[in-house]
PDB file of N, CA and C in Angstrom:
ATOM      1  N   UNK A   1      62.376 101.530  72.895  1.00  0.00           N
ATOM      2  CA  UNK A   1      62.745 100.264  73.505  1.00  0.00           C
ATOM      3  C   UNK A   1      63.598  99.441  72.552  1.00  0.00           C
ATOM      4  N   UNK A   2      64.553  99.003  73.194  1.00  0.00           N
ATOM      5  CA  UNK A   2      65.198  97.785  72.424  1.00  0.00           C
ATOM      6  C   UNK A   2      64.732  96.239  72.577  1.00  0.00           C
ATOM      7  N   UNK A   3      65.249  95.223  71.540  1.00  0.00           N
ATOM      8  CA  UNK A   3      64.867  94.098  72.187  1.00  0.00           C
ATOM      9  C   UNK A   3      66.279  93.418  72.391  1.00  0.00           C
ATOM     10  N   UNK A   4      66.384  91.759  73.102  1.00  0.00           N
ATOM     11  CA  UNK A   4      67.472  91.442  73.924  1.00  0.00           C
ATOM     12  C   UNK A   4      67.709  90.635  72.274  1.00  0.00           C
ATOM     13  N   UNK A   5      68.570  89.973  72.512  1.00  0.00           N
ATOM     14  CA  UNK A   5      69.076  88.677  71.818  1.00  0.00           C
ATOM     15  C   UNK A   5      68.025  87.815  71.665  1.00  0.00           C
ATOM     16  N   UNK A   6      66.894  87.141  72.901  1.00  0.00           N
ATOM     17  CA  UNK A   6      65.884  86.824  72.583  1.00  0.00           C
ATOM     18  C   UNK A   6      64.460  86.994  72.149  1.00  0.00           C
ATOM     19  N   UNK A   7      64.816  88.385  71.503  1.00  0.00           N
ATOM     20  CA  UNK A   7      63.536  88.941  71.332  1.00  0.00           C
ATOM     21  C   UNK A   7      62.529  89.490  71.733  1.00  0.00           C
ATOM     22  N   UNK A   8      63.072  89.363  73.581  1.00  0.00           N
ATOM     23  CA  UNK A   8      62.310  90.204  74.323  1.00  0.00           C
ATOM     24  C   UNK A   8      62.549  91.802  74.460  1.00  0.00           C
ATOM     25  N   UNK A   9      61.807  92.839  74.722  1.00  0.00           N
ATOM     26  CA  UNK A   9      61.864  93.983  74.962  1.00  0.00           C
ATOM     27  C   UNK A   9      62.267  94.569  76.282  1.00  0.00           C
ATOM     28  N   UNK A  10      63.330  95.332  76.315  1.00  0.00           N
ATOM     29  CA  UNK A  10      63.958  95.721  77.150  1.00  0.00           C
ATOM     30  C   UNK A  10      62.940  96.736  77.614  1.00  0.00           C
ATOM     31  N   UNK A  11      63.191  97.063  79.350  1.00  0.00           N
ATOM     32  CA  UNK A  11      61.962  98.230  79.745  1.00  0.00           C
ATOM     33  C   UNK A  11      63.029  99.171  79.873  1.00  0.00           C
ATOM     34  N   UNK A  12      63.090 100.530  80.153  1.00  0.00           N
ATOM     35  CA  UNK A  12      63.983 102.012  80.002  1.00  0.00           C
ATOM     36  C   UNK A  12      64.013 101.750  81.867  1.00  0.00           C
ATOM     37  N   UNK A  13      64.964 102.231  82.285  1.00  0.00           N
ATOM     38  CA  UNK A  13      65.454 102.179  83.673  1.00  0.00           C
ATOM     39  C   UNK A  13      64.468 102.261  84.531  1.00  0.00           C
ATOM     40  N   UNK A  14      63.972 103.759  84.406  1.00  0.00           N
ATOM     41  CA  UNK A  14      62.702 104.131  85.318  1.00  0.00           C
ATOM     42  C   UNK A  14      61.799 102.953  85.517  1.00  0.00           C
ATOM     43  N   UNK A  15      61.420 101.924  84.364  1.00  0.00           N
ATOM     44  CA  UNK A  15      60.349 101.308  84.757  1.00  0.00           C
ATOM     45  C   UNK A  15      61.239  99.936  85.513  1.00  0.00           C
ATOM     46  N   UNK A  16      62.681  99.726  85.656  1.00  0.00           N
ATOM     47  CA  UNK A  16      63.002  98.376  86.513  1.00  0.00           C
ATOM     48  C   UNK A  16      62.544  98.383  87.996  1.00  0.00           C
ATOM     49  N   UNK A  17      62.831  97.321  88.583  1.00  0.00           N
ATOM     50  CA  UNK A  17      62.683  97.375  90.100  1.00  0.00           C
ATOM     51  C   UNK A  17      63.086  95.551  90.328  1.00  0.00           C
ATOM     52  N   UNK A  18      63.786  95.556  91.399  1.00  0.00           N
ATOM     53  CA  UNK A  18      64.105  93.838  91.750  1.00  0.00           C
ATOM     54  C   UNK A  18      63.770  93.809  92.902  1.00  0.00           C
ATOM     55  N   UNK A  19      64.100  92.575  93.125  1.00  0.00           N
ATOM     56  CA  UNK A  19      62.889  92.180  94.520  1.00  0.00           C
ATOM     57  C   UNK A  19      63.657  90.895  94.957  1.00  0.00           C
ATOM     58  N   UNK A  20      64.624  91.806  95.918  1.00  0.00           N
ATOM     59  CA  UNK A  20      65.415  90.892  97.146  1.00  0.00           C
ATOM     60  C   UNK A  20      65.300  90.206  97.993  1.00  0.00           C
ATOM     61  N   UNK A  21      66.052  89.026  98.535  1.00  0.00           N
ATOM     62  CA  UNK A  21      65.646  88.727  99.858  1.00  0.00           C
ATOM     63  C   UNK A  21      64.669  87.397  99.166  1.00  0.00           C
ATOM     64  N   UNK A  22      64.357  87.181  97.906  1.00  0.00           N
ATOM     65  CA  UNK A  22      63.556  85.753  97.075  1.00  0.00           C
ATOM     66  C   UNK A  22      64.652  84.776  97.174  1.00  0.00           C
ATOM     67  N   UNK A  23      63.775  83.726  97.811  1.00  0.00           N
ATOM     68  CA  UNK A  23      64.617  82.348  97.428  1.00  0.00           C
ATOM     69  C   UNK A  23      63.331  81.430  97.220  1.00  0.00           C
ATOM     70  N   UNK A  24      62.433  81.398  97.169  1.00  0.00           N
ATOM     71  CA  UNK A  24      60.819  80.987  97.132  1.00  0.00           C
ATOM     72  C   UNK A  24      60.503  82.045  96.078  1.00  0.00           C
ATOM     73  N   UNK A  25      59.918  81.960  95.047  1.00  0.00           N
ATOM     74  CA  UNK A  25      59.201  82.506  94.087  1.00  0.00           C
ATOM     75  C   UNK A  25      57.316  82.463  94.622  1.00  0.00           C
ATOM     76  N   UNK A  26      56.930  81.266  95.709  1.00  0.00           N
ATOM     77  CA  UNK A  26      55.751  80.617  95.598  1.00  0.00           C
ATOM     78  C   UNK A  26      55.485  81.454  96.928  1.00  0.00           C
ATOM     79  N   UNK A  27      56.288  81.344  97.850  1.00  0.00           N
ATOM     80  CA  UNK A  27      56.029  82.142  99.314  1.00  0.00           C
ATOM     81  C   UNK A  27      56.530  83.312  99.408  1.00  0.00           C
ATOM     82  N   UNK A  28      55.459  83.803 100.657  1.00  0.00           N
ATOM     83  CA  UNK A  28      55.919  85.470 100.810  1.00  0.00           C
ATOM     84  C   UNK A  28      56.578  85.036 101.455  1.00  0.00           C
ATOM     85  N   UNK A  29      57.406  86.107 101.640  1.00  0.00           N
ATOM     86  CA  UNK A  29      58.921  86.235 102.667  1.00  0.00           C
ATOM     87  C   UNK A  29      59.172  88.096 103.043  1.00  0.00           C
ATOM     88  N   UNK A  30      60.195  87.964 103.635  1.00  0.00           N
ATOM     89  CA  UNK A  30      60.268  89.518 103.613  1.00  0.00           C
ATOM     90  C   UNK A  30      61.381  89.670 102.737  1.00  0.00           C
ATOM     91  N   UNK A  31      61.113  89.650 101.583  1.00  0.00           N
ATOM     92  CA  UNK A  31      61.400  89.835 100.259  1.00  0.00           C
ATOM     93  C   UNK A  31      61.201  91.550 100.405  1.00  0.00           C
ATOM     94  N   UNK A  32      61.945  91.859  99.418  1.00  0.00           N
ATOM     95  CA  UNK A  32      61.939  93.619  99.461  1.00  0.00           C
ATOM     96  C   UNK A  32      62.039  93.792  97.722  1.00  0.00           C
ATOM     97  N   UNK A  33      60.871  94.815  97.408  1.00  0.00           N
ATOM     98  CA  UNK A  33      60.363  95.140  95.933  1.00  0.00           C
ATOM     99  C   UNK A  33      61.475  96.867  96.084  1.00  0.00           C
ATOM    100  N   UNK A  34      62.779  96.976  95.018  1.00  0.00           N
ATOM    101  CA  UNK A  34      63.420  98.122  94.962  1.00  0.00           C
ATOM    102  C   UNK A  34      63.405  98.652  93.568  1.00  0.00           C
ATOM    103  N   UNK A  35      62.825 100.290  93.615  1.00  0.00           N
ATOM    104  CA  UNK A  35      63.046 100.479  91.996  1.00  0.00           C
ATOM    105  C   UNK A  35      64.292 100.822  92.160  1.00  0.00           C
ATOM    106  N   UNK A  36      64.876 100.914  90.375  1.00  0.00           N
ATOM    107  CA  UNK A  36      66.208 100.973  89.997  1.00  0.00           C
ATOM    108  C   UNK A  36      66.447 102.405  89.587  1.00  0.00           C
ATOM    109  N   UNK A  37      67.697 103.093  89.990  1.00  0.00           N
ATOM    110  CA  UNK A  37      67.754 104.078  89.546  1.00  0.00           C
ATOM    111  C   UNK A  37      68.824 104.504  88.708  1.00  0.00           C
ATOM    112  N   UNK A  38      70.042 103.066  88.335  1.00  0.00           N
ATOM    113  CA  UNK A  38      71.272 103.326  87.129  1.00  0.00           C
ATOM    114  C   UNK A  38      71.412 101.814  86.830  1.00  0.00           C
ATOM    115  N   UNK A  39      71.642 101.569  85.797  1.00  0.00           N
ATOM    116  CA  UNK A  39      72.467 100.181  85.563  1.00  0.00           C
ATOM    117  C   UNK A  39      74.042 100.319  84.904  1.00  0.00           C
ATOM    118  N   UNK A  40      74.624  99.779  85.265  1.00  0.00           N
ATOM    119  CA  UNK A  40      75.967  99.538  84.678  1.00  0.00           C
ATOM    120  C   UNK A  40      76.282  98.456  84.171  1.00  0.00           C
ATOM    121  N   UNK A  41      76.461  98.273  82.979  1.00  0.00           N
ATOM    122  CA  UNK A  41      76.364  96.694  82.363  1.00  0.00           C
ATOM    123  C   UNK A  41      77.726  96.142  81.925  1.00  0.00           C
ATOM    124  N   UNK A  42      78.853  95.166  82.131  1.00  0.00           N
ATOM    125  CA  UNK A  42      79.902  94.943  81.962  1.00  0.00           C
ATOM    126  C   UNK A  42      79.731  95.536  80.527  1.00  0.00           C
ATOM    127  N   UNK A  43      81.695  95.709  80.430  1.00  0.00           N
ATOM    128  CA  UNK A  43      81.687  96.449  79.151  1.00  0.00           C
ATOM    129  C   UNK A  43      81.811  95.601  78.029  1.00  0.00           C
ATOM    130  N   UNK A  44      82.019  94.645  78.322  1.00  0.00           N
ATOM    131  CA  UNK A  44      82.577  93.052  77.279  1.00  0.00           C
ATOM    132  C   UNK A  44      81.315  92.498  77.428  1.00  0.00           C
ATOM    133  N   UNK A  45      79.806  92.688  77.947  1.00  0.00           N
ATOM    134  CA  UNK A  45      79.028  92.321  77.765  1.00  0.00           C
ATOM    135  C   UNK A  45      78.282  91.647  76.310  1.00  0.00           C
ATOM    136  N   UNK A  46      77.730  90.567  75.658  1.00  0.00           N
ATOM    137  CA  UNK A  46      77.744  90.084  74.339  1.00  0.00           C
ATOM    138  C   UNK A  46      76.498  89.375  74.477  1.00  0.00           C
ATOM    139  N   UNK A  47      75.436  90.176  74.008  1.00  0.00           N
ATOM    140  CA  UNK A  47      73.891  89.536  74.049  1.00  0.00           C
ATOM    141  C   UNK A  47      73.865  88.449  73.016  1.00  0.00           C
ATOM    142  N   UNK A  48      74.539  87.899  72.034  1.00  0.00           N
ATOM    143  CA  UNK A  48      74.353  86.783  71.435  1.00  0.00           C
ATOM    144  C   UNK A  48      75.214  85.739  72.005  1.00  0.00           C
ATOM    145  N   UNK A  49      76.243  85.910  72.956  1.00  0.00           N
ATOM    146  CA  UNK A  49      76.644  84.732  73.504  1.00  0.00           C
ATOM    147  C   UNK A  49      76.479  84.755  75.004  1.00  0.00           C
ATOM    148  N   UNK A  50      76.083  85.680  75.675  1.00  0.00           N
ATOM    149  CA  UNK A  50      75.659  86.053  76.834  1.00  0.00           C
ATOM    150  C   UNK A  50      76.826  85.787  77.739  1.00  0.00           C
ATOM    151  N   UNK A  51      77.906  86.531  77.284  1.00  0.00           N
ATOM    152  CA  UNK A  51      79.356  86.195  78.037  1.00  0.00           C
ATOM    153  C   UNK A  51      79.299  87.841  78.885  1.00  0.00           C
ATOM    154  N   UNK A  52      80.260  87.574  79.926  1.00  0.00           N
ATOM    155  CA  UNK A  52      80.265  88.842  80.603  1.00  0.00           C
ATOM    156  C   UNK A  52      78.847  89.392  80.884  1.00  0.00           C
ATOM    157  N   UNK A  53      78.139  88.516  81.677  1.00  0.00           N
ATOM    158  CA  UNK A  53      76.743  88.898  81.389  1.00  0.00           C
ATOM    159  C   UNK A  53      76.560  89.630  82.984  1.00  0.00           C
ATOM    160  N   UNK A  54      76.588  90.304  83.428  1.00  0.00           N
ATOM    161  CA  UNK A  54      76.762  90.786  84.504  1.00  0.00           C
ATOM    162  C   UNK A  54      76.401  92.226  84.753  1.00  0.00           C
ATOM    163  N   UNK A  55      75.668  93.244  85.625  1.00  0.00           N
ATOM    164  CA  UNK A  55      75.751  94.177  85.945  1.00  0.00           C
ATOM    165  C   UNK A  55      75.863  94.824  87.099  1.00  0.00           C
ATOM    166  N   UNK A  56      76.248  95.973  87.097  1.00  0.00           N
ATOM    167  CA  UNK A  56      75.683  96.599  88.764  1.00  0.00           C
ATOM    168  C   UNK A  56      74.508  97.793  88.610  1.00  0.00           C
ATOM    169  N   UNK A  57      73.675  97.647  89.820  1.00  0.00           N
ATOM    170  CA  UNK A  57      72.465  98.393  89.683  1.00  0.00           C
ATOM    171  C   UNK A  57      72.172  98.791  90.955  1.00  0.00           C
ATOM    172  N   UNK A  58      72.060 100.378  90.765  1.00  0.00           N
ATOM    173  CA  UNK A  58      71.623 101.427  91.637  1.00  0.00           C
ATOM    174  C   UNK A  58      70.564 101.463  92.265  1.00  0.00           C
ATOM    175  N   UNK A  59      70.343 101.442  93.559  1.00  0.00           N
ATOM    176  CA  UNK A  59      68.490 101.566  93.803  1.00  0.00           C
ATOM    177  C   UNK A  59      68.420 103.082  94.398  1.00  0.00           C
ATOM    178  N   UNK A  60      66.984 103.305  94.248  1.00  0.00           N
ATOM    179  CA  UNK A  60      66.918 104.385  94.014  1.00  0.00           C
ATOM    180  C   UNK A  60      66.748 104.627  95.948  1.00  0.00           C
ATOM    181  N   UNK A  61      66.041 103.184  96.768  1.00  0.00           N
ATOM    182  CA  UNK A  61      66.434 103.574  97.850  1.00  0.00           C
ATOM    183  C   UNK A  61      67.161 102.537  98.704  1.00  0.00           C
ATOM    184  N   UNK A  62      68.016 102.311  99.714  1.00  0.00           N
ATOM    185  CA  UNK A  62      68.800 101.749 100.972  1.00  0.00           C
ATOM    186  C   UNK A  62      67.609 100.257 100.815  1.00  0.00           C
ATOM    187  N   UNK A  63      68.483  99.253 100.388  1.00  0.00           N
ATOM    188  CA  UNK A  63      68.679  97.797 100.479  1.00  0.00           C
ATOM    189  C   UNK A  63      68.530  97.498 101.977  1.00  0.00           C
ATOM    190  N   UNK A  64      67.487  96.866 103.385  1.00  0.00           N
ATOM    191  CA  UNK A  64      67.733  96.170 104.479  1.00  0.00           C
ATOM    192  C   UNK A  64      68.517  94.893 104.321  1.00  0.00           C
ATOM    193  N   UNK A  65      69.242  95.123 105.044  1.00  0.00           N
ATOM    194  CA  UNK A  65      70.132  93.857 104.958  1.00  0.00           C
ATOM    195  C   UNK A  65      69.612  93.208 105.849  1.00  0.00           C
ATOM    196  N   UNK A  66      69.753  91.734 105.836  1.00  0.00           N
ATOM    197  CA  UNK A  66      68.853  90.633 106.795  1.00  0.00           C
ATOM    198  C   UNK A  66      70.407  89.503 107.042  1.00  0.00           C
ATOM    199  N   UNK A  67      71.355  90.199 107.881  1.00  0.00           N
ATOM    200  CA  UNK A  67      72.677  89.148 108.819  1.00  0.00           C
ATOM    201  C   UNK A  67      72.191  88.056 109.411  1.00  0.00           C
ATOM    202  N   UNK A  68      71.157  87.301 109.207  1.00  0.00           N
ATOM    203  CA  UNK A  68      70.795  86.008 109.787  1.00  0.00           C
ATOM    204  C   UNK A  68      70.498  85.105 108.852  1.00  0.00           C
ATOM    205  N   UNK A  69      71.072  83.813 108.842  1.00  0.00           N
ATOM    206  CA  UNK A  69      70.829  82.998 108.114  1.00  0.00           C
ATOM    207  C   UNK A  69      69.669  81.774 108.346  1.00  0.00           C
ATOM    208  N   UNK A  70      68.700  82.456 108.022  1.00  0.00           N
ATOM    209  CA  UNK A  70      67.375  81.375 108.188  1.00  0.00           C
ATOM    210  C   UNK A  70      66.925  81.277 107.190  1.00  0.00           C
ATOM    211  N   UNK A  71      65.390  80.474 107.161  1.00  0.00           N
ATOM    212  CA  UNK A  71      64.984  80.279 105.777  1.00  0.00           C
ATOM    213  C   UNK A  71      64.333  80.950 104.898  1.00  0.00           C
ATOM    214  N   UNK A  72      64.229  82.182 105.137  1.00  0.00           N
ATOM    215  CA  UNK A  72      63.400  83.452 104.551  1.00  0.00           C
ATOM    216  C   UNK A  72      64.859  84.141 103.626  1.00  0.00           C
ATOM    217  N   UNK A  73      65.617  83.772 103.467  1.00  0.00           N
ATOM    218  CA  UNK A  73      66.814  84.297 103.109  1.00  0.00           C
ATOM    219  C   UNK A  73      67.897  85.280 103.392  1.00  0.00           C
ATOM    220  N   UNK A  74      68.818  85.298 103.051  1.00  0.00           N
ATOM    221  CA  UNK A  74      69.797  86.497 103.269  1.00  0.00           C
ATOM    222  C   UNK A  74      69.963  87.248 102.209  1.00  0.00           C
ATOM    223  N   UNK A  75      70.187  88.383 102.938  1.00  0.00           N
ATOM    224  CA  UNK A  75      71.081  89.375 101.812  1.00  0.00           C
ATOM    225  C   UNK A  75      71.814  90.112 102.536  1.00  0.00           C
ATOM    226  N   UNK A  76      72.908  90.310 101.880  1.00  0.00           N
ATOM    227  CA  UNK A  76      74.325  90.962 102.454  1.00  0.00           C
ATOM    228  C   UNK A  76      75.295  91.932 101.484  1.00  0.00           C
ATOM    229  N   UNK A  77      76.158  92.329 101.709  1.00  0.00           N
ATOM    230  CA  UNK A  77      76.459  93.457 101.151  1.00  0.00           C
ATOM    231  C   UNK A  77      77.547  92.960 100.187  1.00  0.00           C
ATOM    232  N   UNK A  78      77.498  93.313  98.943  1.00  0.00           N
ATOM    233  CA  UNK A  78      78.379  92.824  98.289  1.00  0.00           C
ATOM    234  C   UNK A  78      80.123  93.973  97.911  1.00  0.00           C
ATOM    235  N   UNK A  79      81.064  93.292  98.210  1.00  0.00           N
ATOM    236  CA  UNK A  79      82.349  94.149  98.173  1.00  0.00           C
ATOM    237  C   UNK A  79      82.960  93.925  96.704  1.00  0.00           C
ATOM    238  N   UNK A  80      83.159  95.465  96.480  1.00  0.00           N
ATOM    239  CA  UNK A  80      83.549  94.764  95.255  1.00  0.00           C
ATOM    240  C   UNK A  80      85.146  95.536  95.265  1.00  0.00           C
ATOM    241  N   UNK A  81      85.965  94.813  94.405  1.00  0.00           N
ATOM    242  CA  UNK A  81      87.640  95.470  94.557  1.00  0.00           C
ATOM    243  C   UNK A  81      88.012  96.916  94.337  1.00  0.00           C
ATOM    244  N   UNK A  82      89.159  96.952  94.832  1.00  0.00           N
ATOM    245  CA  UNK A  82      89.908  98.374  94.249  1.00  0.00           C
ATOM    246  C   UNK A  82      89.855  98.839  93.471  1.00  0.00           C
ATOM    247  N   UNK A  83      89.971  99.554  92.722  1.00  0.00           N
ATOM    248  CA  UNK A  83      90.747  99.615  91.141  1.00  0.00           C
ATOM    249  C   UNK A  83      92.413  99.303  91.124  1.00  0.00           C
ATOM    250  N   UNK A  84      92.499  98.506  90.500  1.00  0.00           N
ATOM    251  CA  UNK A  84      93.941  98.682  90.567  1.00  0.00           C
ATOM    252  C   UNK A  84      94.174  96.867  91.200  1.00  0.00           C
ATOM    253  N   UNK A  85      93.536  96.613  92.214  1.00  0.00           N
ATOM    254  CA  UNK A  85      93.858  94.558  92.729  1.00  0.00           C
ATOM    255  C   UNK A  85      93.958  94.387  91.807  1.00  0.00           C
ATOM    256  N   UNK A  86      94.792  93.273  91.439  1.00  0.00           N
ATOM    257  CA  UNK A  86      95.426  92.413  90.450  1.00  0.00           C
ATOM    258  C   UNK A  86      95.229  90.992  91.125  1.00  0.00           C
ATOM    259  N   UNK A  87      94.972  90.901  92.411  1.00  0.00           N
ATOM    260  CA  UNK A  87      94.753  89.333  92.649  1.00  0.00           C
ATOM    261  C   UNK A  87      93.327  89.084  93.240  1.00  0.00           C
ATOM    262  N   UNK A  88      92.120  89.380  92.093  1.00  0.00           N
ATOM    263  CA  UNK A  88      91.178  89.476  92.974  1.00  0.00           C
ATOM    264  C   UNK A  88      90.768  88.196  92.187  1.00  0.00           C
ATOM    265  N   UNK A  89      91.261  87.132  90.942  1.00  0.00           N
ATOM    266  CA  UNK A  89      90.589  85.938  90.626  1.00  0.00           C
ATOM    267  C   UNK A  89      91.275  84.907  91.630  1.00  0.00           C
ATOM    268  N   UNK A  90      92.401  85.278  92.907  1.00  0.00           N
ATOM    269  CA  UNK A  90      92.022  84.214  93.745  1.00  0.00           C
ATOM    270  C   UNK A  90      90.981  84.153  94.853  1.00  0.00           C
ATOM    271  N   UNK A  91      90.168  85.442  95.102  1.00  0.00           N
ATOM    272  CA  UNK A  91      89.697  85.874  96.172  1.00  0.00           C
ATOM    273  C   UNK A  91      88.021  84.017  96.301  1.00  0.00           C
ATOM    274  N   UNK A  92      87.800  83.798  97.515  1.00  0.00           N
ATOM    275  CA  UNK A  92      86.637  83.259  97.556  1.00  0.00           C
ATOM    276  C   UNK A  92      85.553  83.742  96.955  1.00  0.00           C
ATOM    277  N   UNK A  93      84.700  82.970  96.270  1.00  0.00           N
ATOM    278  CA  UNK A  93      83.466  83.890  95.516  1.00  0.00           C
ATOM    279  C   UNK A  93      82.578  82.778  95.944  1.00  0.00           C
ATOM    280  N   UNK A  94      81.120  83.698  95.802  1.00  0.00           N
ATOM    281  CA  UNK A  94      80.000  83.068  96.141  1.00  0.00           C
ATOM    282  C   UNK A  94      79.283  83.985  95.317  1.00  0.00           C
ATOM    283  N   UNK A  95      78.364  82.267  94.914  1.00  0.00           N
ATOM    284  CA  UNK A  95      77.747  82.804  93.456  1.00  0.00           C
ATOM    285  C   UNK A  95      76.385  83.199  93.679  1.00  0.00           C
ATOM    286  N   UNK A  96      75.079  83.807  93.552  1.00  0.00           N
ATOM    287  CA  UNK A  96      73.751  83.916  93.182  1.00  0.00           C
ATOM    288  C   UNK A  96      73.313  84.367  92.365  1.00  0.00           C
ATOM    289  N   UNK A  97      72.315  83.917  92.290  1.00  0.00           N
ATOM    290  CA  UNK A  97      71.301  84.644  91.032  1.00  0.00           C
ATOM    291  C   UNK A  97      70.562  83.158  90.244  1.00  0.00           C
ATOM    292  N   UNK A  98      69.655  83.498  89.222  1.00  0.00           N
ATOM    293  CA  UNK A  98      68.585  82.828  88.966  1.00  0.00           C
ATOM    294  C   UNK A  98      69.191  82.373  87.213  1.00  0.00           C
ATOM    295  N   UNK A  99      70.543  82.760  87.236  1.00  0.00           N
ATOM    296  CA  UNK A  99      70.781  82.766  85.581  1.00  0.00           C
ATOM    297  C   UNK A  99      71.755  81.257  85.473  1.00  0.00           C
ATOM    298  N   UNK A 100      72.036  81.040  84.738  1.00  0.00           N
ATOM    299  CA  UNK A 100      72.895  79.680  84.105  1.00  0.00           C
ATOM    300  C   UNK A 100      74.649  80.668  84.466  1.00  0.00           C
ATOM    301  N   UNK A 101      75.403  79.175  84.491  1.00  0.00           N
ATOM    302  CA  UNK A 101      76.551  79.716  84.848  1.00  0.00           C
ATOM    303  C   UNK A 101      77.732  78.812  84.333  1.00  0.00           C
ATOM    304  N   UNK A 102      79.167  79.390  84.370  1.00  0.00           N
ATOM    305  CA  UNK A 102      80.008  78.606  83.677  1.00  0.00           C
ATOM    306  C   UNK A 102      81.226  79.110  84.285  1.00  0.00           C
ATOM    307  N   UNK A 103      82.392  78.637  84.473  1.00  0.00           N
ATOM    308  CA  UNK A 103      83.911  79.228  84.602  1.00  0.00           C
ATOM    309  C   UNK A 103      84.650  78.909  83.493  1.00  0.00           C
ATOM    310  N   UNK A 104      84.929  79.051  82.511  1.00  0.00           N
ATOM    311  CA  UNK A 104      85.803  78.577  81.197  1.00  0.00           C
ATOM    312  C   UNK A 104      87.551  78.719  81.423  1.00  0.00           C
ATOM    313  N   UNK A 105      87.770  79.977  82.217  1.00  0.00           N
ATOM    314  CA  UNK A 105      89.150  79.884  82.231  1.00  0.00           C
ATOM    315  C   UNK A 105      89.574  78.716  83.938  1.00  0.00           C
ATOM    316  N   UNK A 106      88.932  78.712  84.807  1.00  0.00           N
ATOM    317  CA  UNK A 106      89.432  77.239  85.769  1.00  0.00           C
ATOM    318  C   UNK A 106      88.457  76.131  86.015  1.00  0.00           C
ATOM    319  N   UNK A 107      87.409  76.031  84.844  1.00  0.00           N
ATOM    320  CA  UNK A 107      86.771  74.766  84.771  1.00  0.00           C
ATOM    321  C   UNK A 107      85.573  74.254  85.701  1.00  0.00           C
ATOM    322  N   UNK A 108      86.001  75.157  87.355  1.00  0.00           N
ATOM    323  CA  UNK A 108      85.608  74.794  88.161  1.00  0.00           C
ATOM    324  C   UNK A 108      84.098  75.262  88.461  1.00  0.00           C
ATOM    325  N   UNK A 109      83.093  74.641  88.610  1.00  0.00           N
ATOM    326  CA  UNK A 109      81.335  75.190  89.100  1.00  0.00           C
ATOM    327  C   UNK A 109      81.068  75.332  90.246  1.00  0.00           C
ATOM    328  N   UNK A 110      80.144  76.320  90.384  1.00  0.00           N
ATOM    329  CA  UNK A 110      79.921  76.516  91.765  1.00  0.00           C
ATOM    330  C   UNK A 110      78.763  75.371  92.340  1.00  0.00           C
ATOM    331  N   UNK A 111      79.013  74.908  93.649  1.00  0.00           N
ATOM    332  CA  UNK A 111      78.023  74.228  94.107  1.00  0.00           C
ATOM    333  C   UNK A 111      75.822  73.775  93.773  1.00  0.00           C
ATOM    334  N   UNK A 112      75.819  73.161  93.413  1.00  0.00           N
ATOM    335  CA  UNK A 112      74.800  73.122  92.837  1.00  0.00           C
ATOM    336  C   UNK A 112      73.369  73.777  94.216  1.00  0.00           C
ATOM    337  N   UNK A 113      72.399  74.579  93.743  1.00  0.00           N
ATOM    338  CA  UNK A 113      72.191  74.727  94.595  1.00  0.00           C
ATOM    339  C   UNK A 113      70.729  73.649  95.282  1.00  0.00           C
ATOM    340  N   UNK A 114      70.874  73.967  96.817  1.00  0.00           N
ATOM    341  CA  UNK A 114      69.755  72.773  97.029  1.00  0.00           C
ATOM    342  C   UNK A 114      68.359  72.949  97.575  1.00  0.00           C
ATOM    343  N   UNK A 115      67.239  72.591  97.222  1.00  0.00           N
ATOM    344  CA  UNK A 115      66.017  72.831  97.271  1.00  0.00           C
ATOM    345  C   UNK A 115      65.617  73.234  98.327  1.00  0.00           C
TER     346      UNK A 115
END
C-alpha cells in the first residue's frame, strides 16, 4: 500500500467500490454500491498540490442510469471527447463530485451547490 499526500493509505483496486446516485449521505436512496475494476489517473496528476486531480474508473459491472430528475438524484452518462478535439475547453461543463474546485486559467466557478 501506498499513502496519499495526506497520509492516508491508499486501498489496491480490487478493494475500491463507489456508490452512485448519493446526494444525501444521511438518506437511503437508490444509490448504487459498484466495485471498481481499473483506474486511470490524469497523467499531470500532483498529490502535493492536488492539481489535475481527476480520474476515470472502470466498474466491474453496468452503472443504471436514473434520466429523471427528482430528488433521489441523477446519474447520466458522461461523454468524453475524441482524441484529437481541439475545441473541447469551449464545450458546456457540469461539474460534480464531493472535492474542492478551482478554474485558474478562466477564473470562472461553477455554481455553488444548493442544499
Amino acid at each position: 500500500l501506498e499513502k496519499t499526500a495526506f497520509g492516508e493509505w491508499l486501498k489496491p483496486v480490487d478493494e475500491l467500490e463507489v456508490r452512485v446516485g448519493v446526494h444525501d449521505l444521511n438518506n437511503d436512496g437508490e444509490d448504487q454500491l459498484v466495485k471498481i475494476a481499473g483506474v486511470l489517473i490524469h497523467e499531470k496528476y500532483n498529490a502535493t498540490t492536488n492539481s489535475h486531480d481527476i480520474a476515470i474508473l472502470k466498474t466491474e459491472s453496468p452503472i443504471e442510469f436514473n434520466l429523471t430528475d427528482d430528488e433521489r438524484g441523477l446519474v447520466r452518462i458522461v461523454y468524453l471527447p475524441h482524441q484529437g478535439d481541439d475545441d473541447i475547453d469551449k464545450w458546456p461543463l457540469t461539474l460534480a463530485g464531493w472535492c474542492a474546485y478551482y478554474d485558474i486559467r478562466s477564473g470562472v466557478e461553477p455554481p455553488k451547490p444548493t442544499p
